[in-house]
Protein backbone atom coordinates (compact mmCIF):
# COMPACT_ATOMS: atom_id res chain seq x y z
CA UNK A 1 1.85 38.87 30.53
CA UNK A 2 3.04 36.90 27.89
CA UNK A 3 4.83 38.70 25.08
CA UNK A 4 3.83 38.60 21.45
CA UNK A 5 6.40 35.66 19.87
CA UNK A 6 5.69 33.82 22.82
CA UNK A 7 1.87 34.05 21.82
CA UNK A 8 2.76 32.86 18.45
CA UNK A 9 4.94 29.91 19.84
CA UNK A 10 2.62 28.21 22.16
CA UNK A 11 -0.83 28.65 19.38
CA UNK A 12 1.80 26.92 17.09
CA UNK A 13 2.49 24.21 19.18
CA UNK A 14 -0.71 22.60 19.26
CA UNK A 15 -1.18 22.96 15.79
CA UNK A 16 2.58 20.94 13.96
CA UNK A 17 1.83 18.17 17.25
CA UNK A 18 -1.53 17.56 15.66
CA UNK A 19 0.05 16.74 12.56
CA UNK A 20 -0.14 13.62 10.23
CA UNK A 21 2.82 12.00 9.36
CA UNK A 22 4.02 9.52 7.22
CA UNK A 23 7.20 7.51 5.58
CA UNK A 24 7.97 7.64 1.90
CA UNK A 25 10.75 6.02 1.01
CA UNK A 26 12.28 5.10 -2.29
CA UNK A 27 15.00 2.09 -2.86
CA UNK A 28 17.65 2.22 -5.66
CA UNK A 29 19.27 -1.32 -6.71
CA UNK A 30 22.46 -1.68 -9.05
CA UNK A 31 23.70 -4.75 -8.19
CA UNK A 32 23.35 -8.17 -9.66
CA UNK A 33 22.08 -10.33 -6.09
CA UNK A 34 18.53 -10.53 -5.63
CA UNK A 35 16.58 -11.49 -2.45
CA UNK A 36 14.23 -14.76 -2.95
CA UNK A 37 13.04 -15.43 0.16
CA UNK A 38 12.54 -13.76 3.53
CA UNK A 39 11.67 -15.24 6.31
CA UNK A 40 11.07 -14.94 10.36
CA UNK A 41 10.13 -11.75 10.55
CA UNK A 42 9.61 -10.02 13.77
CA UNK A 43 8.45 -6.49 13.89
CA UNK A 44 8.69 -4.96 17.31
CA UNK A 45 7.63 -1.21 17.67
CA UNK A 46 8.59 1.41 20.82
CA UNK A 47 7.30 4.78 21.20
CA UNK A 48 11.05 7.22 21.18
CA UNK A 49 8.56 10.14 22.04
CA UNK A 50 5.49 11.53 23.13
CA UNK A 51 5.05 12.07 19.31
CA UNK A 52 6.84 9.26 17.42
CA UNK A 53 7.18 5.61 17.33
CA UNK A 54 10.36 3.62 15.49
CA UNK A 55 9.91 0.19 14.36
CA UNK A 56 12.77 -2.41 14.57
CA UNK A 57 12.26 -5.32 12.20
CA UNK A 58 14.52 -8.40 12.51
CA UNK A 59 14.23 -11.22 9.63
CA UNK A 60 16.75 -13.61 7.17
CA UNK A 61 16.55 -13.37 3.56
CA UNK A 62 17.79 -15.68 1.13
CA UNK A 63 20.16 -14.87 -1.15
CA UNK A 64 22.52 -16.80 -3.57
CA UNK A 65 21.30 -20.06 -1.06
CA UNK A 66 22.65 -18.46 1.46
CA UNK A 67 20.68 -17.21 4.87
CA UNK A 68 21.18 -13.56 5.88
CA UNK A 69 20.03 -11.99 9.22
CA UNK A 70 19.09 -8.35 9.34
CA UNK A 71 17.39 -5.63 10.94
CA UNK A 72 16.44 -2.60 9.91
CA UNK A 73 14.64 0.68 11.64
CA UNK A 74 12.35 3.52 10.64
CA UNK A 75 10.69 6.34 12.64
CA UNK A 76 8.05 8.21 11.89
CA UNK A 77 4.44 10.06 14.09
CA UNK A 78 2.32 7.92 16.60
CA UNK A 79 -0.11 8.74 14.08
CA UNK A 80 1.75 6.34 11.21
CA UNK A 81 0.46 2.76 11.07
CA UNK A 82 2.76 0.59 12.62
CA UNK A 83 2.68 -1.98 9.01
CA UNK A 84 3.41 1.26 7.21
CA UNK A 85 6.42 2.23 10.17
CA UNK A 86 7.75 -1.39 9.93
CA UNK A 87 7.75 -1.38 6.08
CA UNK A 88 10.48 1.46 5.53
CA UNK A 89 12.34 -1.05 8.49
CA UNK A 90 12.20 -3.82 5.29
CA UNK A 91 13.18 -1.62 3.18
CA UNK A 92 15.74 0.02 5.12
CA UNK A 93 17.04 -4.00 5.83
CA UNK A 94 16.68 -5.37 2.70
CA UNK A 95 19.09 -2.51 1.40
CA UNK A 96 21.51 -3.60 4.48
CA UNK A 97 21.55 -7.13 3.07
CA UNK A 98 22.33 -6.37 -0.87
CA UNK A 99 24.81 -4.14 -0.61
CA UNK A 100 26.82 -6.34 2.20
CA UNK A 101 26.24 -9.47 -0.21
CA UNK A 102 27.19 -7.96 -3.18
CA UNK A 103 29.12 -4.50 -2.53
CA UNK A 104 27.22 -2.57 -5.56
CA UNK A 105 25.63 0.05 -4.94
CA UNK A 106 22.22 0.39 -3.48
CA UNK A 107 20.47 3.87 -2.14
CA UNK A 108 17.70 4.02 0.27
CA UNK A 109 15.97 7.40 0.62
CA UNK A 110 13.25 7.59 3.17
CA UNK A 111 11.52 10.95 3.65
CA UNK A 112 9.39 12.51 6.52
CA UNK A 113 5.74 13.84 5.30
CA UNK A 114 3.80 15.72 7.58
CA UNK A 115 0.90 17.68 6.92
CA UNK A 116 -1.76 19.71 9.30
CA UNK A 117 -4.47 19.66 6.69
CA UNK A 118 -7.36 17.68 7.40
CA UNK A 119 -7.37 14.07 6.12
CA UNK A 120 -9.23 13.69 2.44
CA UNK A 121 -12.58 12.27 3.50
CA UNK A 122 -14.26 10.50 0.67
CA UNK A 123 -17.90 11.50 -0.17
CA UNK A 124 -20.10 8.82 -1.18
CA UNK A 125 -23.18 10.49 -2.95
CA UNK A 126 -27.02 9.16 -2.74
CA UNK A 127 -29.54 9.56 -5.37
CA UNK A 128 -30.16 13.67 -5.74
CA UNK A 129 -27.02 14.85 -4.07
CA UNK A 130 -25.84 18.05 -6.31
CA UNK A 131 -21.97 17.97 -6.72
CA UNK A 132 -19.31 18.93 -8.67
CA UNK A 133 -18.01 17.24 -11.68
CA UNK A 134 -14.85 16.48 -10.48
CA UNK A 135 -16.62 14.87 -7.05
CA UNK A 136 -17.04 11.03 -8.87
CA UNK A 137 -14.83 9.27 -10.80
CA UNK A 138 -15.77 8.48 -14.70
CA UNK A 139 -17.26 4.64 -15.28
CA UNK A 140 -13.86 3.01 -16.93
CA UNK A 141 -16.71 1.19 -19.05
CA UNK A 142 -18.89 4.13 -20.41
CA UNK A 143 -16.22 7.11 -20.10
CA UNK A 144 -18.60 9.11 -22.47
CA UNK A 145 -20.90 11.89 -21.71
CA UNK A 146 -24.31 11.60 -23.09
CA UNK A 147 -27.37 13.85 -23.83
CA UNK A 148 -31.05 12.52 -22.44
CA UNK A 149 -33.88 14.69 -22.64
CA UNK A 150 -31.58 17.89 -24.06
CA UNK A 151 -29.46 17.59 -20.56
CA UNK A 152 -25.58 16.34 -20.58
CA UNK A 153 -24.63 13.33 -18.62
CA UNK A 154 -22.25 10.81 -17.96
CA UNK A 155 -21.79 7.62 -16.06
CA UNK A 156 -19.81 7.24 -12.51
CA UNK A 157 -18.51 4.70 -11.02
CA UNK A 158 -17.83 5.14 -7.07
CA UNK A 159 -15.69 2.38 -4.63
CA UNK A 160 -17.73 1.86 -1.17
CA UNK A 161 -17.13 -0.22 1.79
CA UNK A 162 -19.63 -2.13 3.25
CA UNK A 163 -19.06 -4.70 5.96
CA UNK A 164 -15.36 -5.30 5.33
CA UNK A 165 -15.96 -5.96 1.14
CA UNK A 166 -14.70 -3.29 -1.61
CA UNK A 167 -18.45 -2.68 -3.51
CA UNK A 168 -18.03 -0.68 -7.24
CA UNK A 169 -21.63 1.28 -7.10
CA UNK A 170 -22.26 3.22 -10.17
CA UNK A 171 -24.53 5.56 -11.82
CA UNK A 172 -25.60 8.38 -13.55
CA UNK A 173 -24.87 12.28 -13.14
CA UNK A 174 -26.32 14.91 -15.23
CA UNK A 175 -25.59 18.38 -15.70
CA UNK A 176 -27.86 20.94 -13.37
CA UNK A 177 -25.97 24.40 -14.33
CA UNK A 178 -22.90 25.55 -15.40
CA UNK A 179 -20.94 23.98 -12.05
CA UNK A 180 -23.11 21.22 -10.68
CA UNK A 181 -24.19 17.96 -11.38
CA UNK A 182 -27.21 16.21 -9.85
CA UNK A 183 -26.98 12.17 -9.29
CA UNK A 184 -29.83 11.11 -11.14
CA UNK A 185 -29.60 7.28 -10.26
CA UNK A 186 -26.89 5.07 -8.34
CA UNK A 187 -27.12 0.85 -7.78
């Protein structure tokens, strides 16, 4: 029979490997060399886990006229895009090349997110839907609210992809009680 904390243990498991991860990372630059051109860049990425990946990146950079090789590394969940695992690698390079051209001082801090929350799934409302305020985002155009026919309402203006193009719909909500709004019309 298994006892209670081991109970606890193997229902928690499951739940952190399901996880989604990803890098942030934030770069710091004092120093008076600057990077114009990179160049040959060759991304390779290897699973280190049954959970995580790490990218390697190899490229030169140009600085001062001069060519630079580097490579730089980042790990991070299977469930991390490989462009966005191989990006904190640049980043994590590019630092390695300023601060060996120049010597100042440059600080590269790259942090682990992981979250079990569901991802945000973004609604895209039809003509009649009742939602919450908050639900659309305000028309940057006609920011506004209006009154028509003794009911408050405003303009929206919602982002949809359709067959590989970003489409700006917009419309109109108006009020329906004290919480929800009703999508009165949407083209």
């Amino acid at each position: 029979m298994l006892r209670p904390t081991a109970l606890i243990l193997a229902l928690a498991i499951p739940a952190t490997a399901q996880a989604d991860c990803y890098v942030r990372s934030a770069m710091t630059n004092q120093t008076s060399v600057k990077i114009t051109s990179i160049a040959d860049v060759q991304p390779m990425v290897v699973p280190i886990s049954p959970t995580q990946n790490k990218c390697i990146v190899t490229f030169r950079a140009q600085v001062d006229g001069s060519w630079i090789t580097a490579e730089g590394e980042s790990v991070g969940s299977r469930g991390l895009s490989e462009a966005d695992l191989c990006r904190g690698a640049m980043d994590q390079g590019r630092a390695q090349i300023l601060s060996r051209a120049d010597g100042g001082h440059m600080t590269v801090e790259q942090n682990m997110v992981c979250s079990d929350r569901p991802a945000i799934r973004v609604r895209i409302v039809q003509r009649g839907d009742m939602v919450k305020e908050s639900a659309v985002r305000p028309h940057p155009n006609f920011p506004n609210r209006f009154t028509y026919r003794g009911t408050e309402c405003r303009w929206f203006q919602e982002p949809e992809i359709q067959h590989g193009d970003l489409l700006r719909r917009q419309g109109i909500i108006c009020r329906s009680n004290a919480q929800d709004w009703q999508v009165i019309d949407k083209w």
